[in-house]
C-alpha atoms as a PDB file:
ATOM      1  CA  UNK A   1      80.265  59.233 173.788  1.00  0.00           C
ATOM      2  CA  UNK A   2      76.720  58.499 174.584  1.00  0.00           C
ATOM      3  CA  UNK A   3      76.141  55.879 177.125  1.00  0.00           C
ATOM      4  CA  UNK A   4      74.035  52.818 175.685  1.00  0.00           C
ATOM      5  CA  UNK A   5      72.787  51.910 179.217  1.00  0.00           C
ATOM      6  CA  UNK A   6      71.274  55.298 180.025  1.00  0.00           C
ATOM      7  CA  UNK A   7      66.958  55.046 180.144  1.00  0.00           C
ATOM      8  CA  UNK A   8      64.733  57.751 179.673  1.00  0.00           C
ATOM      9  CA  UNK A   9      61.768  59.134 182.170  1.00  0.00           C
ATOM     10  CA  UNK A  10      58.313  58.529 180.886  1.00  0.00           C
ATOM     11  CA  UNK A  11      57.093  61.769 182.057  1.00  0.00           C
ATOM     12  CA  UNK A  12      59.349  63.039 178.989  1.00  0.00           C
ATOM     13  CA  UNK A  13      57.247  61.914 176.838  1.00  0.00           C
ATOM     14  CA  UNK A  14      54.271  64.232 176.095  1.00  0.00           C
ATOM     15  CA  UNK A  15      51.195  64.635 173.482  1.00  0.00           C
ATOM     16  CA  UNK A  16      51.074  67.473 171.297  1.00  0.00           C
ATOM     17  CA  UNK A  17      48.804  69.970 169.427  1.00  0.00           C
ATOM     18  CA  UNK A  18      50.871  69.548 166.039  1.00  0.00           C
ATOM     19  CA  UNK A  19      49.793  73.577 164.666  1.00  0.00           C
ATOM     20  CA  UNK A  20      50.659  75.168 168.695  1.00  0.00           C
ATOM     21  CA  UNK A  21      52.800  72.196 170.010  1.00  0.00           C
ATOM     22  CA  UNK A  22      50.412  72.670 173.372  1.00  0.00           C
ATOM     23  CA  UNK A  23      50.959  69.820 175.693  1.00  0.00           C
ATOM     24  CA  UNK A  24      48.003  68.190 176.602  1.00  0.00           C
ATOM     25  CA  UNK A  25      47.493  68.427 180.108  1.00  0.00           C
ATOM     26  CA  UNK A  26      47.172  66.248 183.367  1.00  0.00           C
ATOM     27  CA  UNK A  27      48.268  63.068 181.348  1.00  0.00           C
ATOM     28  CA  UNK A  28      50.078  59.945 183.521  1.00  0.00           C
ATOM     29  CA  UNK A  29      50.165  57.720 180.758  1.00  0.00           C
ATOM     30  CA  UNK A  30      51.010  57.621 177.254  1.00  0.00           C
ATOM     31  CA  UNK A  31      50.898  54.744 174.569  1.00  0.00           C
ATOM     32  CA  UNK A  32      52.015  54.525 170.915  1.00  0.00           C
ATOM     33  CA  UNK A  33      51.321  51.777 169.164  1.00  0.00           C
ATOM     34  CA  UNK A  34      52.492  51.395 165.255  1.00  0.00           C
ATOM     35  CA  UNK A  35      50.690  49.443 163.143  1.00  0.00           C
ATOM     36  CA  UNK A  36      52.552  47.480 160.765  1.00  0.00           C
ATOM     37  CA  UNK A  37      49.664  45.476 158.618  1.00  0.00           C
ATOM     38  CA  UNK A  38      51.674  42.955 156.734  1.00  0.00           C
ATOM     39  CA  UNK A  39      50.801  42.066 153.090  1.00  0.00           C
ATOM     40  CA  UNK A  40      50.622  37.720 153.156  1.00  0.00           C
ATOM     41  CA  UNK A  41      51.316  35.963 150.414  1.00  0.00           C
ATOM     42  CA  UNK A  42      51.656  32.161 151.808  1.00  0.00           C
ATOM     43  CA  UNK A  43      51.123  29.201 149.056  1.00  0.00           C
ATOM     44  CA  UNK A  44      51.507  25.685 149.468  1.00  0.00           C
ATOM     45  CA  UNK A  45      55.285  26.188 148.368  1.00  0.00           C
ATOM     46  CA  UNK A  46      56.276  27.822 151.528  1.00  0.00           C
ATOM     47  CA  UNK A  47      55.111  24.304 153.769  1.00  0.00           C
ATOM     48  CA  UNK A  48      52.887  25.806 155.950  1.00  0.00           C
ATOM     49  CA  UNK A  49      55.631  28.924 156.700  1.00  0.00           C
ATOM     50  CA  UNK A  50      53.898  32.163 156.420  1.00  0.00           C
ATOM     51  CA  UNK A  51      55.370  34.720 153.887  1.00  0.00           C
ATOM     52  CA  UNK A  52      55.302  38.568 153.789  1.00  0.00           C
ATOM     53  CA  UNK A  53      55.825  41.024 150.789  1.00  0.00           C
ATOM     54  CA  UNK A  54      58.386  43.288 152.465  1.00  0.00           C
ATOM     55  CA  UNK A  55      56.587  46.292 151.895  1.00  0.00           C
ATOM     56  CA  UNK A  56      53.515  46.749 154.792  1.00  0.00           C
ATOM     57  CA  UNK A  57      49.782  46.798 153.497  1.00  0.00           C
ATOM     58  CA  UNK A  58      48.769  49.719 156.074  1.00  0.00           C
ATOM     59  CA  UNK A  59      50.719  51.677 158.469  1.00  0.00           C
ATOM     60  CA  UNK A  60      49.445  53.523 161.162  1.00  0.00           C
ATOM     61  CA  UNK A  61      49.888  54.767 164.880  1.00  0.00           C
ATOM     62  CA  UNK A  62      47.470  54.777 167.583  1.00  0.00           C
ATOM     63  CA  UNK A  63      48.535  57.362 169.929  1.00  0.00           C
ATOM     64  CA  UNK A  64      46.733  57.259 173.576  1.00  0.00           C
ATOM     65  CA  UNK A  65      46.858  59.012 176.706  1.00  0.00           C
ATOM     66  CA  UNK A  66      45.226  58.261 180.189  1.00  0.00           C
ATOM     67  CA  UNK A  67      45.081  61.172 183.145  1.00  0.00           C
ATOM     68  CA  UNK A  68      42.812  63.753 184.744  1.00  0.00           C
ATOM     69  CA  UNK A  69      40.314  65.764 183.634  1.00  0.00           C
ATOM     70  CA  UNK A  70      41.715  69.227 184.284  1.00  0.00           C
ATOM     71  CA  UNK A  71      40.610  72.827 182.867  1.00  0.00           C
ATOM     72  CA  UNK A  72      43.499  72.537 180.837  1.00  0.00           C
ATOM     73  CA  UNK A  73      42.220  69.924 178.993  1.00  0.00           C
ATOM     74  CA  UNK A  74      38.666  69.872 178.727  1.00  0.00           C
ATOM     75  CA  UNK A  75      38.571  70.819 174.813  1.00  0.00           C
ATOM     76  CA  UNK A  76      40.563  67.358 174.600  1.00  0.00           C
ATOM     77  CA  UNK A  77      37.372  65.692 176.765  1.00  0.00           C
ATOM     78  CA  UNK A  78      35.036  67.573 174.918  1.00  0.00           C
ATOM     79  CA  UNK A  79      36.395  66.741 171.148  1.00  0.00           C
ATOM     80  CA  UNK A  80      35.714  63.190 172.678  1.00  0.00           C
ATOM     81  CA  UNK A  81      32.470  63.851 172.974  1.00  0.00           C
ATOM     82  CA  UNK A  82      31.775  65.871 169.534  1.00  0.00           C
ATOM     83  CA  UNK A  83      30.139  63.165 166.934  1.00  0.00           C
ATOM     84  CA  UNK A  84      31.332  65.770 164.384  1.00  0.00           C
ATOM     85  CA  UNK A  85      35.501  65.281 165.371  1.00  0.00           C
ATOM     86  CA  UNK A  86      37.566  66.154 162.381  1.00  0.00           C
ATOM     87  CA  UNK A  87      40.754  65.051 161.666  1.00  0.00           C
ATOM     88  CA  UNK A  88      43.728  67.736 163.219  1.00  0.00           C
ATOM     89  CA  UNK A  89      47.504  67.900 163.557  1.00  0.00           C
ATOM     90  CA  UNK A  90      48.575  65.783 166.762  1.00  0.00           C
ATOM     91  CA  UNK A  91      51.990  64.917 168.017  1.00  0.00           C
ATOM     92  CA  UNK A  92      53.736  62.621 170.410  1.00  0.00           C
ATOM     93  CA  UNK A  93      57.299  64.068 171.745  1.00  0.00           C
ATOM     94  CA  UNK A  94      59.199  61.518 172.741  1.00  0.00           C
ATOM     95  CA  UNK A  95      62.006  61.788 174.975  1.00  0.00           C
ATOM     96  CA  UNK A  96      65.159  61.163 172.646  1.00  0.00           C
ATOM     97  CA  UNK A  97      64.550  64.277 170.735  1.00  0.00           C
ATOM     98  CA  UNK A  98      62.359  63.448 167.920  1.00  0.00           C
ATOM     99  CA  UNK A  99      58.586  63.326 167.563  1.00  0.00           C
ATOM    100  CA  UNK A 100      55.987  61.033 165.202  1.00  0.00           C
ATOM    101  CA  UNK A 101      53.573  64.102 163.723  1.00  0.00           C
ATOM    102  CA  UNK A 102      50.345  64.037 161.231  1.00  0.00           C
ATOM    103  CA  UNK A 103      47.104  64.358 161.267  1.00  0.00           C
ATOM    104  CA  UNK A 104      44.810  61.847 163.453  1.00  0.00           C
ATOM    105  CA  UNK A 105      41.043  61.746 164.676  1.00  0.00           C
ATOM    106  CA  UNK A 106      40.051  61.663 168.125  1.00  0.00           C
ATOM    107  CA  UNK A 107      38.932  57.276 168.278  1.00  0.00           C
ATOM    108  CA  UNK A 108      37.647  55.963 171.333  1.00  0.00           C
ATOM    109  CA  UNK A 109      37.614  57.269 174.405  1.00  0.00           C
ATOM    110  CA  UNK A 110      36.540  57.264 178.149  1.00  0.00           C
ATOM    111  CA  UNK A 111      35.633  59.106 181.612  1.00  0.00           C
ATOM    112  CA  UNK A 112      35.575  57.894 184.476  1.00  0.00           C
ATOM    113  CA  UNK A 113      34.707  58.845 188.381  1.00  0.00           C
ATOM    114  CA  UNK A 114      34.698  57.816 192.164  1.00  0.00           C
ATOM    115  CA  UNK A 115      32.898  59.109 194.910  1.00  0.00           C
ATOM    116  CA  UNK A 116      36.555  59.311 196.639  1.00  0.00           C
ATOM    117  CA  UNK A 117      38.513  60.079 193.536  1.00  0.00           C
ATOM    118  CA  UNK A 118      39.326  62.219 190.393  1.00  0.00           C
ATOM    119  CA  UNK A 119      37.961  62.392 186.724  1.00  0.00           C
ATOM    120  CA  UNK A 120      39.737  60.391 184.922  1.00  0.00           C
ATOM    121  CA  UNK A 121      39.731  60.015 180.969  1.00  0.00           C
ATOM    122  CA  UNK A 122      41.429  57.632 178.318  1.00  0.00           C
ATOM    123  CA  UNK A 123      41.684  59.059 174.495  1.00  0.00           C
ATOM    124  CA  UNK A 124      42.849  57.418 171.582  1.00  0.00           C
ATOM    125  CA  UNK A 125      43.857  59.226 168.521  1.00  0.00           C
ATOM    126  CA  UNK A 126      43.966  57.215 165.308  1.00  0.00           C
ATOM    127  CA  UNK A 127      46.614  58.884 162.409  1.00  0.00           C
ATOM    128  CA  UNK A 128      45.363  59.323 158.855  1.00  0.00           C
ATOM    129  CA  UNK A 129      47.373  59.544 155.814  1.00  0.00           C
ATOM    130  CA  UNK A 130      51.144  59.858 155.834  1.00  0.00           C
ATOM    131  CA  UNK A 131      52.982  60.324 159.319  1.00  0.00           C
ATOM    132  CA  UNK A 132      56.365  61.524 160.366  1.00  0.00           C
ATOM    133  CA  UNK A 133      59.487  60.767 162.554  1.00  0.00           C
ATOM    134  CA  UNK A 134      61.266  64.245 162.831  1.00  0.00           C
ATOM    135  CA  UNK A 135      64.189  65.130 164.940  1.00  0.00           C
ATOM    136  CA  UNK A 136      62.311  68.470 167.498  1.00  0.00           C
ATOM    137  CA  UNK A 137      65.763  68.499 169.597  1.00  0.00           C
ATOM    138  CA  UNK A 138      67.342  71.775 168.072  1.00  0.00           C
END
């Protein structure tokens, strides 16, 4: 029997090259957000409640990683940088055994440096089309 209180490490949790399932590298933080864009259909009749269809109007993740520019990742930084990105097979692993995979385009992102300190980066990937929630713990 599984134990309901047990946690699980962040560090577990890792971005993906969907095709190679290469890690990207010298991450510290990662961030999915789901986007759940509700369909509102609100008329007088509810008093002033707001009402949802139950089926959402867009769906979406936003997957995004902050860390260190390393030389393992520098095609990462550089697709950042390309104003002609496409859109490519990314991944985030999570740390329960299953993994949210589909294509997504490299959004925003950001560098950063200190005189004292590392490169740093931010990247946001933004899915497109239909994603999935597959179990990756065989």
């Amino acid at each position: 029997m599984s134990d309901p209180t047990k946690g699980y490490v962040g560090r577990a949790m890792f971005i993906k090259d969907a095709p190679d399932g290469e890690r990207i590298a010298g991450l510290n933080a990662k961030t999915v957000s789901i986007n759940r864009e509700g369909i509102n259909v609100t008329t007088d009749d509810e008093d002033g409640f707001q009402t949802f269809l139950g089926e959402a109007a867009t769906l979406g993740l936003n997957i995004s990683g902050t860390g260190f520019a390393r030389s393992g990742n520098l095609d990462i930084i550089e697709k950042m940088l390309d104003p002609d990105t496409q859109l490519e097979g990314w991944a985030i692993e999570f740390p329960w055994g299953k993994q949210a995979q589909g294509d997504f385009r490299v959004g925003s992102g950001q560098l950063s440096g200190e005189t004292d300190g590392a490169v740093g980066f931010e990247i946001e990937l933004e899915s497109s089309g239909i994603f999935e929630y597959v179990d990756v713990s065989s």
